[in-house]
C-alpha atoms as a PDB file:
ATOM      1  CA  UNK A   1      -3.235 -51.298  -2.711  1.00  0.00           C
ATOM      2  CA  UNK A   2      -0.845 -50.217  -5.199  1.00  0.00           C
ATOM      3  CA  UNK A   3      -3.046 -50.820  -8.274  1.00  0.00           C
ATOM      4  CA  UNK A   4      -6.049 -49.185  -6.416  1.00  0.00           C
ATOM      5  CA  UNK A   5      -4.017 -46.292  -5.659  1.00  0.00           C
ATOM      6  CA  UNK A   6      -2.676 -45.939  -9.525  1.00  0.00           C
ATOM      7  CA  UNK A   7      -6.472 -45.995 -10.653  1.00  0.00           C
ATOM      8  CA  UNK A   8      -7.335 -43.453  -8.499  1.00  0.00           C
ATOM      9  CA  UNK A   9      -4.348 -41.397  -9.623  1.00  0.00           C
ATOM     10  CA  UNK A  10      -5.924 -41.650 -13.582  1.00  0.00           C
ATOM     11  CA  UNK A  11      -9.340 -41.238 -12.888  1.00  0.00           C
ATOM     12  CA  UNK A  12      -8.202 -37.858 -10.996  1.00  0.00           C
ATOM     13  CA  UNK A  13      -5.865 -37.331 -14.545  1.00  0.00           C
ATOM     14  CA  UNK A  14      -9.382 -38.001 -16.810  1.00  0.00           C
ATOM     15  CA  UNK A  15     -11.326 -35.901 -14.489  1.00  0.00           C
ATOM     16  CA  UNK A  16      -9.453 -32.741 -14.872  1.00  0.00           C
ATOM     17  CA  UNK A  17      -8.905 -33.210 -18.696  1.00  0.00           C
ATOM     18  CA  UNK A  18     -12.260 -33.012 -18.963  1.00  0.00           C
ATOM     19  CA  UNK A  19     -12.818 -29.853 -17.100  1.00  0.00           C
ATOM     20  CA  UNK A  20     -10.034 -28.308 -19.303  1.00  0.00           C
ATOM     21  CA  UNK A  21     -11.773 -29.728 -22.527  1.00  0.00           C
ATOM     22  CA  UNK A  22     -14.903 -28.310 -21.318  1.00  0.00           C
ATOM     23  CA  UNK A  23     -13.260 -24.994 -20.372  1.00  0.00           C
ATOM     24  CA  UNK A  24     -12.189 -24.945 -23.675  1.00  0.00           C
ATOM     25  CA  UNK A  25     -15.872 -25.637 -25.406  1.00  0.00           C
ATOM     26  CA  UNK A  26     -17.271 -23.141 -23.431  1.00  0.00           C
ATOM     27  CA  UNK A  27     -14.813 -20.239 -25.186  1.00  0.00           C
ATOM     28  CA  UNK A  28     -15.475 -21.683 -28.419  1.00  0.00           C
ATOM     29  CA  UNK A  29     -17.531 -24.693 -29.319  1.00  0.00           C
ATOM     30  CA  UNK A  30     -20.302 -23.378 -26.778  1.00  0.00           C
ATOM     31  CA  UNK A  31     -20.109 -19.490 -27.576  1.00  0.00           C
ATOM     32  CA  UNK A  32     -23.172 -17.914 -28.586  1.00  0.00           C
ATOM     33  CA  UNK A  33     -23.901 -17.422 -31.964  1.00  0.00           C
ATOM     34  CA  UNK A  34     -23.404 -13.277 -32.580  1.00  0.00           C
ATOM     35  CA  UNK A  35     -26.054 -11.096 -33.237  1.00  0.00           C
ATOM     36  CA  UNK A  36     -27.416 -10.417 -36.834  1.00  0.00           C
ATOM     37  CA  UNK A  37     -25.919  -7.261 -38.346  1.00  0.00           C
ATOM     38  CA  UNK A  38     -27.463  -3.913 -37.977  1.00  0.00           C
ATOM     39  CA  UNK A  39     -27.622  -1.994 -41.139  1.00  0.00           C
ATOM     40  CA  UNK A  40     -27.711   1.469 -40.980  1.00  0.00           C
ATOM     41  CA  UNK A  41     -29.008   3.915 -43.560  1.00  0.00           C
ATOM     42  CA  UNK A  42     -29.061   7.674 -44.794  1.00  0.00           C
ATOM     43  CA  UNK A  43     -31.430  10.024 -46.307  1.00  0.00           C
ATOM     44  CA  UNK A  44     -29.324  12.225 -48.758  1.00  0.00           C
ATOM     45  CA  UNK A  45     -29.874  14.697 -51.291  1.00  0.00           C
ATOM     46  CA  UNK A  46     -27.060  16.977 -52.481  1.00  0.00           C
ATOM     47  CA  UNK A  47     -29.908  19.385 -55.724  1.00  0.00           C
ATOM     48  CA  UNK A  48     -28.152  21.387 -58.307  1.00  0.00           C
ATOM     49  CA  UNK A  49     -24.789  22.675 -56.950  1.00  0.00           C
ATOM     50  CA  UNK A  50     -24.902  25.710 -58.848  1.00  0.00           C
ATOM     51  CA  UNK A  51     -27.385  27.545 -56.760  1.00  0.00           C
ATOM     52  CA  UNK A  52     -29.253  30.599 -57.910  1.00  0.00           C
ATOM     53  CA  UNK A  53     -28.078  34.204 -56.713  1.00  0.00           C
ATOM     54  CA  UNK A  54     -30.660  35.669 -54.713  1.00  0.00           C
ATOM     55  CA  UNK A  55     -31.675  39.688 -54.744  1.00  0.00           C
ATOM     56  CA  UNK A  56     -30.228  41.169 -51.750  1.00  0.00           C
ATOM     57  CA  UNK A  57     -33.604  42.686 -51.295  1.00  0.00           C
ATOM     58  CA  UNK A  58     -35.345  39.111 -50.934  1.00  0.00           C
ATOM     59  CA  UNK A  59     -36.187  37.640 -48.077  1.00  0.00           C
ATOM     60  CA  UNK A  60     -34.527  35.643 -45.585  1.00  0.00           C
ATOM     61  CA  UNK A  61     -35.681  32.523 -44.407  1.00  0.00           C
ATOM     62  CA  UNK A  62     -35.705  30.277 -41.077  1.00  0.00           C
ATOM     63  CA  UNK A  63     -36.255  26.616 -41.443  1.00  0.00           C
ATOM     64  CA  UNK A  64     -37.877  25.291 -38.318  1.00  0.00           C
ATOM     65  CA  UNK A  65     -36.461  21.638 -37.068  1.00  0.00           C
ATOM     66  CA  UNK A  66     -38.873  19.192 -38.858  1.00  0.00           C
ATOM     67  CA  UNK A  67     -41.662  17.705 -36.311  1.00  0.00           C
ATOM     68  CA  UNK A  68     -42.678  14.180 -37.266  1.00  0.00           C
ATOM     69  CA  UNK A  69     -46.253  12.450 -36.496  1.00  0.00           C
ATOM     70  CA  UNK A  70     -46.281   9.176 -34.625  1.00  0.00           C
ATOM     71  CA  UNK A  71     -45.083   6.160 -35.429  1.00  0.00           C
ATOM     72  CA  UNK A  72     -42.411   8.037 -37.565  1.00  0.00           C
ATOM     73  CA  UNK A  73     -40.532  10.119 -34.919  1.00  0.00           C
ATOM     74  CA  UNK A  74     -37.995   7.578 -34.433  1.00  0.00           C
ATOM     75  CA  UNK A  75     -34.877   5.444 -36.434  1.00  0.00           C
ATOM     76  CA  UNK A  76     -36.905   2.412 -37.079  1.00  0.00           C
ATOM     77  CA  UNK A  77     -37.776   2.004 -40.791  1.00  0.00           C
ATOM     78  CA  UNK A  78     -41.187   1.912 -41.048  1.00  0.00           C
ATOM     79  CA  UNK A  79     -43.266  -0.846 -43.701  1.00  0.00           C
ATOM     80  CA  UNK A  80     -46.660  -1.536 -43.955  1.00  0.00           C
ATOM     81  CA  UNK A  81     -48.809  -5.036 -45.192  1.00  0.00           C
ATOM     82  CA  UNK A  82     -52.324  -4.016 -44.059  1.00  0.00           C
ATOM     83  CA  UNK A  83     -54.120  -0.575 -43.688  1.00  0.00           C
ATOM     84  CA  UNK A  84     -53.474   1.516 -40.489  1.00  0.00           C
ATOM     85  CA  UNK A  85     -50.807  -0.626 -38.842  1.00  0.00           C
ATOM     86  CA  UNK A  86     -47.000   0.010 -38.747  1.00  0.00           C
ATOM     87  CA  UNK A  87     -44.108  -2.844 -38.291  1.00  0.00           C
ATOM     88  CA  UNK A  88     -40.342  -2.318 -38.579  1.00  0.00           C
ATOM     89  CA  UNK A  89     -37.384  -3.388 -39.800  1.00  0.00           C
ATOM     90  CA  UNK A  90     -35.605  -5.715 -37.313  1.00  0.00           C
ATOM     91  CA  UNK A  91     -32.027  -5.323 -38.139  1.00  0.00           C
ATOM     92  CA  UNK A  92     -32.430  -2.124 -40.809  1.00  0.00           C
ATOM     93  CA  UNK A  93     -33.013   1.633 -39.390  1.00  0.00           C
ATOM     94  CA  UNK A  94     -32.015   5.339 -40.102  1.00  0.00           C
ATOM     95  CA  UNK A  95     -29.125   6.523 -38.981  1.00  0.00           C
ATOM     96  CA  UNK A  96     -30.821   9.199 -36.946  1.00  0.00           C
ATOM     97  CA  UNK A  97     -34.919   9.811 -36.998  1.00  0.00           C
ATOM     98  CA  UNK A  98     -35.840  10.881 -40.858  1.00  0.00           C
ATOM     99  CA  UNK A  99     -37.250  14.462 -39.363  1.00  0.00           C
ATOM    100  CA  UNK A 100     -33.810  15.022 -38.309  1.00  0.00           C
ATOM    101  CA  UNK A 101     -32.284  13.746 -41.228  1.00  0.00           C
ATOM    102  CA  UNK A 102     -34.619  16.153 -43.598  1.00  0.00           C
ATOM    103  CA  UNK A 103     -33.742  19.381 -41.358  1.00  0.00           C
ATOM    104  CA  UNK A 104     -30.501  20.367 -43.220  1.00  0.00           C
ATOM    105  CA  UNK A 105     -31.845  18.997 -46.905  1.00  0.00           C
ATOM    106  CA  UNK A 106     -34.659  21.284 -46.449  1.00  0.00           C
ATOM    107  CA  UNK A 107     -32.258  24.390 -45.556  1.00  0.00           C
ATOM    108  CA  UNK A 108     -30.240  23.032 -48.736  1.00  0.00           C
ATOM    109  CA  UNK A 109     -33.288  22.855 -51.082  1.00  0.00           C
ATOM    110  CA  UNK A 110     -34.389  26.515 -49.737  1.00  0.00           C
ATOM    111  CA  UNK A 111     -30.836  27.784 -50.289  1.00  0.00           C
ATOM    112  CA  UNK A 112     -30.318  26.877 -53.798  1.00  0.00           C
ATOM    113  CA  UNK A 113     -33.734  28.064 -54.689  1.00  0.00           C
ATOM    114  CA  UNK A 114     -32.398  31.685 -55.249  1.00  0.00           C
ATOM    115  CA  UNK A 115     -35.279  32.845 -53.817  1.00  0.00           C
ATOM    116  CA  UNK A 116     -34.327  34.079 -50.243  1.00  0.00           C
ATOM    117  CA  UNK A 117     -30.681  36.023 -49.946  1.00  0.00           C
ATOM    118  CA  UNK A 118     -30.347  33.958 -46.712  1.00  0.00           C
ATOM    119  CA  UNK A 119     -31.268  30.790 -45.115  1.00  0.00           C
ATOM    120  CA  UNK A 120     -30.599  29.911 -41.522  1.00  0.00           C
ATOM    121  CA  UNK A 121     -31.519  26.660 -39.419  1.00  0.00           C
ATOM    122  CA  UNK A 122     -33.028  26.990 -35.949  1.00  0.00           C
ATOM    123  CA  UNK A 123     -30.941  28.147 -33.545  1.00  0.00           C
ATOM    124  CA  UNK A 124     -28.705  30.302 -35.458  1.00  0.00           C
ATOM    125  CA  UNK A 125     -28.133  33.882 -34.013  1.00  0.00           C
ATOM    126  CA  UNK A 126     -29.891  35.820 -37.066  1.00  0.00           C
ATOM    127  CA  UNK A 127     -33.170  37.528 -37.689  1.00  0.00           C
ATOM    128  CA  UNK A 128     -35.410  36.416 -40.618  1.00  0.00           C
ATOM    129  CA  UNK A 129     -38.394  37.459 -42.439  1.00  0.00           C
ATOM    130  CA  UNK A 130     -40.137  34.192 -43.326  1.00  0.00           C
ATOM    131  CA  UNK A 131     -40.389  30.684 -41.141  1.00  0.00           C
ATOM    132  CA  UNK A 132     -40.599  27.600 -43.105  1.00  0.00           C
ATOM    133  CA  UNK A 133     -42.845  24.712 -40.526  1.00  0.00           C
ATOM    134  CA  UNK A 134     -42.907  21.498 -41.639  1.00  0.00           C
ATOM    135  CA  UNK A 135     -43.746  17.715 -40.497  1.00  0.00           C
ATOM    136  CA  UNK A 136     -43.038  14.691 -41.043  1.00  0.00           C
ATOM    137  CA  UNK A 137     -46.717  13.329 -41.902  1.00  0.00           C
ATOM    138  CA  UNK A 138     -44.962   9.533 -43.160  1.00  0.00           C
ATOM    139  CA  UNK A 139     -41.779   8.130 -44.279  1.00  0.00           C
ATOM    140  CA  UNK A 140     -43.279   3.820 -45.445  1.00  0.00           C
ATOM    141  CA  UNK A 141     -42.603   1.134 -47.378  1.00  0.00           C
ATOM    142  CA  UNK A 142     -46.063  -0.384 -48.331  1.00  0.00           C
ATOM    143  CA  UNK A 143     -45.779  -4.061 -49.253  1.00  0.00           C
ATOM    144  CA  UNK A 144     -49.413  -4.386 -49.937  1.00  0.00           C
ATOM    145  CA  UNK A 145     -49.198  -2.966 -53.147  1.00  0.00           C
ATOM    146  CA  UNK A 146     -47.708  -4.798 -56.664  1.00  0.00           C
ATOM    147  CA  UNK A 147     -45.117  -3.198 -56.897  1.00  0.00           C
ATOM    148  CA  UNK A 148     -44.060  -1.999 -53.129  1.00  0.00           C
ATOM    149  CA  UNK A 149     -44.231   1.607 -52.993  1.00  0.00           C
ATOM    150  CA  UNK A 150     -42.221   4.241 -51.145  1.00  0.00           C
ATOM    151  CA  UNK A 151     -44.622   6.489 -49.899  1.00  0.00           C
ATOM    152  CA  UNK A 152     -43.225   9.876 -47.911  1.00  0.00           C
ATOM    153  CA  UNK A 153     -45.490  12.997 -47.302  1.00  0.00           C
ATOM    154  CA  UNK A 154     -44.457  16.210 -45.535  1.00  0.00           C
ATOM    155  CA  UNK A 155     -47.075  19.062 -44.663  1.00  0.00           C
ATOM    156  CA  UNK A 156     -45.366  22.753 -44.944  1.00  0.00           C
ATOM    157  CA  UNK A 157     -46.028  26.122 -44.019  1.00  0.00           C
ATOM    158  CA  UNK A 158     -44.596  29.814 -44.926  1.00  0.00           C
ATOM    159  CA  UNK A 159     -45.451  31.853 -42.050  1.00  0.00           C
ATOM    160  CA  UNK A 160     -44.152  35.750 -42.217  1.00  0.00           C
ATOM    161  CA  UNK A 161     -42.353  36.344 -38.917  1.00  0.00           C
ATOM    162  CA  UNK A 162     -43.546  39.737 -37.793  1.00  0.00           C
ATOM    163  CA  UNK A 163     -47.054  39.027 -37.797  1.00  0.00           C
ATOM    164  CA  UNK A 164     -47.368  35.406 -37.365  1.00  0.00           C
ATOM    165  CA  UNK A 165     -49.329  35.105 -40.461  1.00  0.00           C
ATOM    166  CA  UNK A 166     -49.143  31.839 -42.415  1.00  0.00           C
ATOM    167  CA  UNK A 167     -48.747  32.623 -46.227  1.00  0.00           C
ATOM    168  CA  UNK A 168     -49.473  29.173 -47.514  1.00  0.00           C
ATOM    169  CA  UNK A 169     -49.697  25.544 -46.810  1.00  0.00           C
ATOM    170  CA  UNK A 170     -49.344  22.431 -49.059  1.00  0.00           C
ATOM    171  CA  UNK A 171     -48.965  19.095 -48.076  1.00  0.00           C
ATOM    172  CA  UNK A 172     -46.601  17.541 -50.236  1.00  0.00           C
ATOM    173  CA  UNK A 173     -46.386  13.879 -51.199  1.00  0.00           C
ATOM    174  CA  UNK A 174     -43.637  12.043 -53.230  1.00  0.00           C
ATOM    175  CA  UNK A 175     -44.594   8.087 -53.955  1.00  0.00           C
ATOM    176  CA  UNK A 176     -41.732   6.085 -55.764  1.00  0.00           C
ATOM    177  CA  UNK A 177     -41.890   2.406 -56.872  1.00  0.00           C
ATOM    178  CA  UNK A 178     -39.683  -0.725 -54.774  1.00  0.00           C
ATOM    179  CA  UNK A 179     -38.200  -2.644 -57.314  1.00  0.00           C
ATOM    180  CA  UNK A 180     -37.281  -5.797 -55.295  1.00  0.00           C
ATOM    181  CA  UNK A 181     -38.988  -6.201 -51.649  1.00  0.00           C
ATOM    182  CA  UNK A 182     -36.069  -5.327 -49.905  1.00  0.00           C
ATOM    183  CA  UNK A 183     -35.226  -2.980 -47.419  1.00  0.00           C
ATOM    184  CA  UNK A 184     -32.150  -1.580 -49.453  1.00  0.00           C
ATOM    185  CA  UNK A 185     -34.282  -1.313 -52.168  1.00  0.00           C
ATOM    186  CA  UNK A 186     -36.871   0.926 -50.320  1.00  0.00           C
ATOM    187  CA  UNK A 187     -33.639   2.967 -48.782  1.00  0.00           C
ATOM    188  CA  UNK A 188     -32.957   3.438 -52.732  1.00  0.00           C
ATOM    189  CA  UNK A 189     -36.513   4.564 -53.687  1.00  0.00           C
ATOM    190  CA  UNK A 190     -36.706   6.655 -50.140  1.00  0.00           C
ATOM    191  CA  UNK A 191     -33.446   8.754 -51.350  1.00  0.00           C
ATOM    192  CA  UNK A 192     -35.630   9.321 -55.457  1.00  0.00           C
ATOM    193  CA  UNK A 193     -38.467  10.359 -52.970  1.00  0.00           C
ATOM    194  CA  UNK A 194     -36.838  12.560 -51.153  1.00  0.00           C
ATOM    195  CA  UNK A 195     -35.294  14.369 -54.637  1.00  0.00           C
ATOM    196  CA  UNK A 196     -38.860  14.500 -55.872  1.00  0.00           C
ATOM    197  CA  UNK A 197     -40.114  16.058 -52.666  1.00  0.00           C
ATOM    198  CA  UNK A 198     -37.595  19.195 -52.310  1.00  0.00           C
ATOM    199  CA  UNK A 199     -38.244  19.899 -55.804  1.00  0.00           C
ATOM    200  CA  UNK A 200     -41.995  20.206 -54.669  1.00  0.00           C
ATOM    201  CA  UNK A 201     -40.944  22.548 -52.176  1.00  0.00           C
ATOM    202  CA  UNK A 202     -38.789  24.326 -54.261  1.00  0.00           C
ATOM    203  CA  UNK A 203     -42.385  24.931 -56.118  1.00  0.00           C
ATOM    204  CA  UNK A 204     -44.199  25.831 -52.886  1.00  0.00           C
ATOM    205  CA  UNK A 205     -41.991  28.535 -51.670  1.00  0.00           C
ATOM    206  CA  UNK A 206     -41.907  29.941 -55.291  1.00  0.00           C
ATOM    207  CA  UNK A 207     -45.458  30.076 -55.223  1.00  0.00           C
ATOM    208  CA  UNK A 208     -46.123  31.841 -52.080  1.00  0.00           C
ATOM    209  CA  UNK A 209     -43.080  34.449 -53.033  1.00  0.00           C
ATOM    210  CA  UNK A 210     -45.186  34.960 -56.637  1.00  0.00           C
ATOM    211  CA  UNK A 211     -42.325  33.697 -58.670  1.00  0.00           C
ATOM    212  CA  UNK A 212     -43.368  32.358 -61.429  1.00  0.00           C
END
């Protein structure tokens, strides 16, 4: 009786061991594996920071919030492999949709163009002459091509406030080359593309203002 009653006292002793061990696996040894890293990435452009004076009889200018077509109205970074169908980036995006992140370049770029004595964003409390319209037509990396390419268009328009008239329209297109197929590398040759564009701009708004 003795002996079966000293058994029964270690097999109790083994059996909550194990539970403890187990407890223990389950913090550690049978945690989940974490999730893969998020990277998160900006569209930037800082132009010449010695901006032209403007007239004080120039115009001023309002820069509309950029509207973006679909498929590119969100954070995800957008790449291509085939014609006419989108994928993204599982664990690489924008830190905010790209139309958002071009609003305050193009106010920037419009500003140091010396060719308007003011330049507000939407929303801001002051009366302008001229509207700048714009949308996002594609923001891509295309692997399909040898090198990948950066492709990023952006349709504009000039419209004169009082009458509603649109002065001009130009779709503007910047294409830049992806050195490695990465999705760093496309951030990279996204941030060239975006220089290239603005200067484009710069161009368009000079042209429908007749400066040559």
């Amino acid at each position: 009786m003795a002996v079966s009653f000293l058994s029964a006292l270690r097999s109790a002793g083994l059996a909550v061991t194990l539970v403890v061990g187990l407890a223990a696996c389950g913090s550690s040894l049978l945690q989940r594996p974490a999730e893969p890293l998020t990277h998160t990435y900006l569209l930037q452009w800082q132009g010449d920071p010695v901006a032209t004076v403007a007239d004080p009889s120039a115009p001023s200018l309002l820069v509309s919030p950029v509207l973006a077509a679909p498929g590119f109205d969100s954070s995800d970074m957008a790449y291509m492999r085939r014609p006419h169908e989108v994928e993204y980036f599982a664990h690489h995006r924008w830190a905010d949709a790209p139309a958002r992140m071009l609003d305050p370049l193009l106010v920037r770029a419009a500003s140091q163009s010396g060719l308007f004595r003011s330049v507000a964003e939407a929303g801001a409390a002051t009366r302008a002459d001229l509207r700048l319209e714009s949308r996002l037509l594609h923001l891509q990396q295309v692997c399909r091509l040898n090198p990948s390419e950066l492709q990023l268009g952006l349709r504009v328009s000039l419209v004169d406030v009082a009458s509603g008239q649109v002065l001009g329209t130009r779709v503007l297109h910047a294409m830049e080359p992806i050195i490695e197929r990465s999705p760093y590398a496309g951030v990279e040759s996204a941030n060239r593309a975006v220089s290239v564009l603005l200067s484009e701009l710069q161009r368009f708004l000079a042209d429908q203002l007749g400066d040559e």
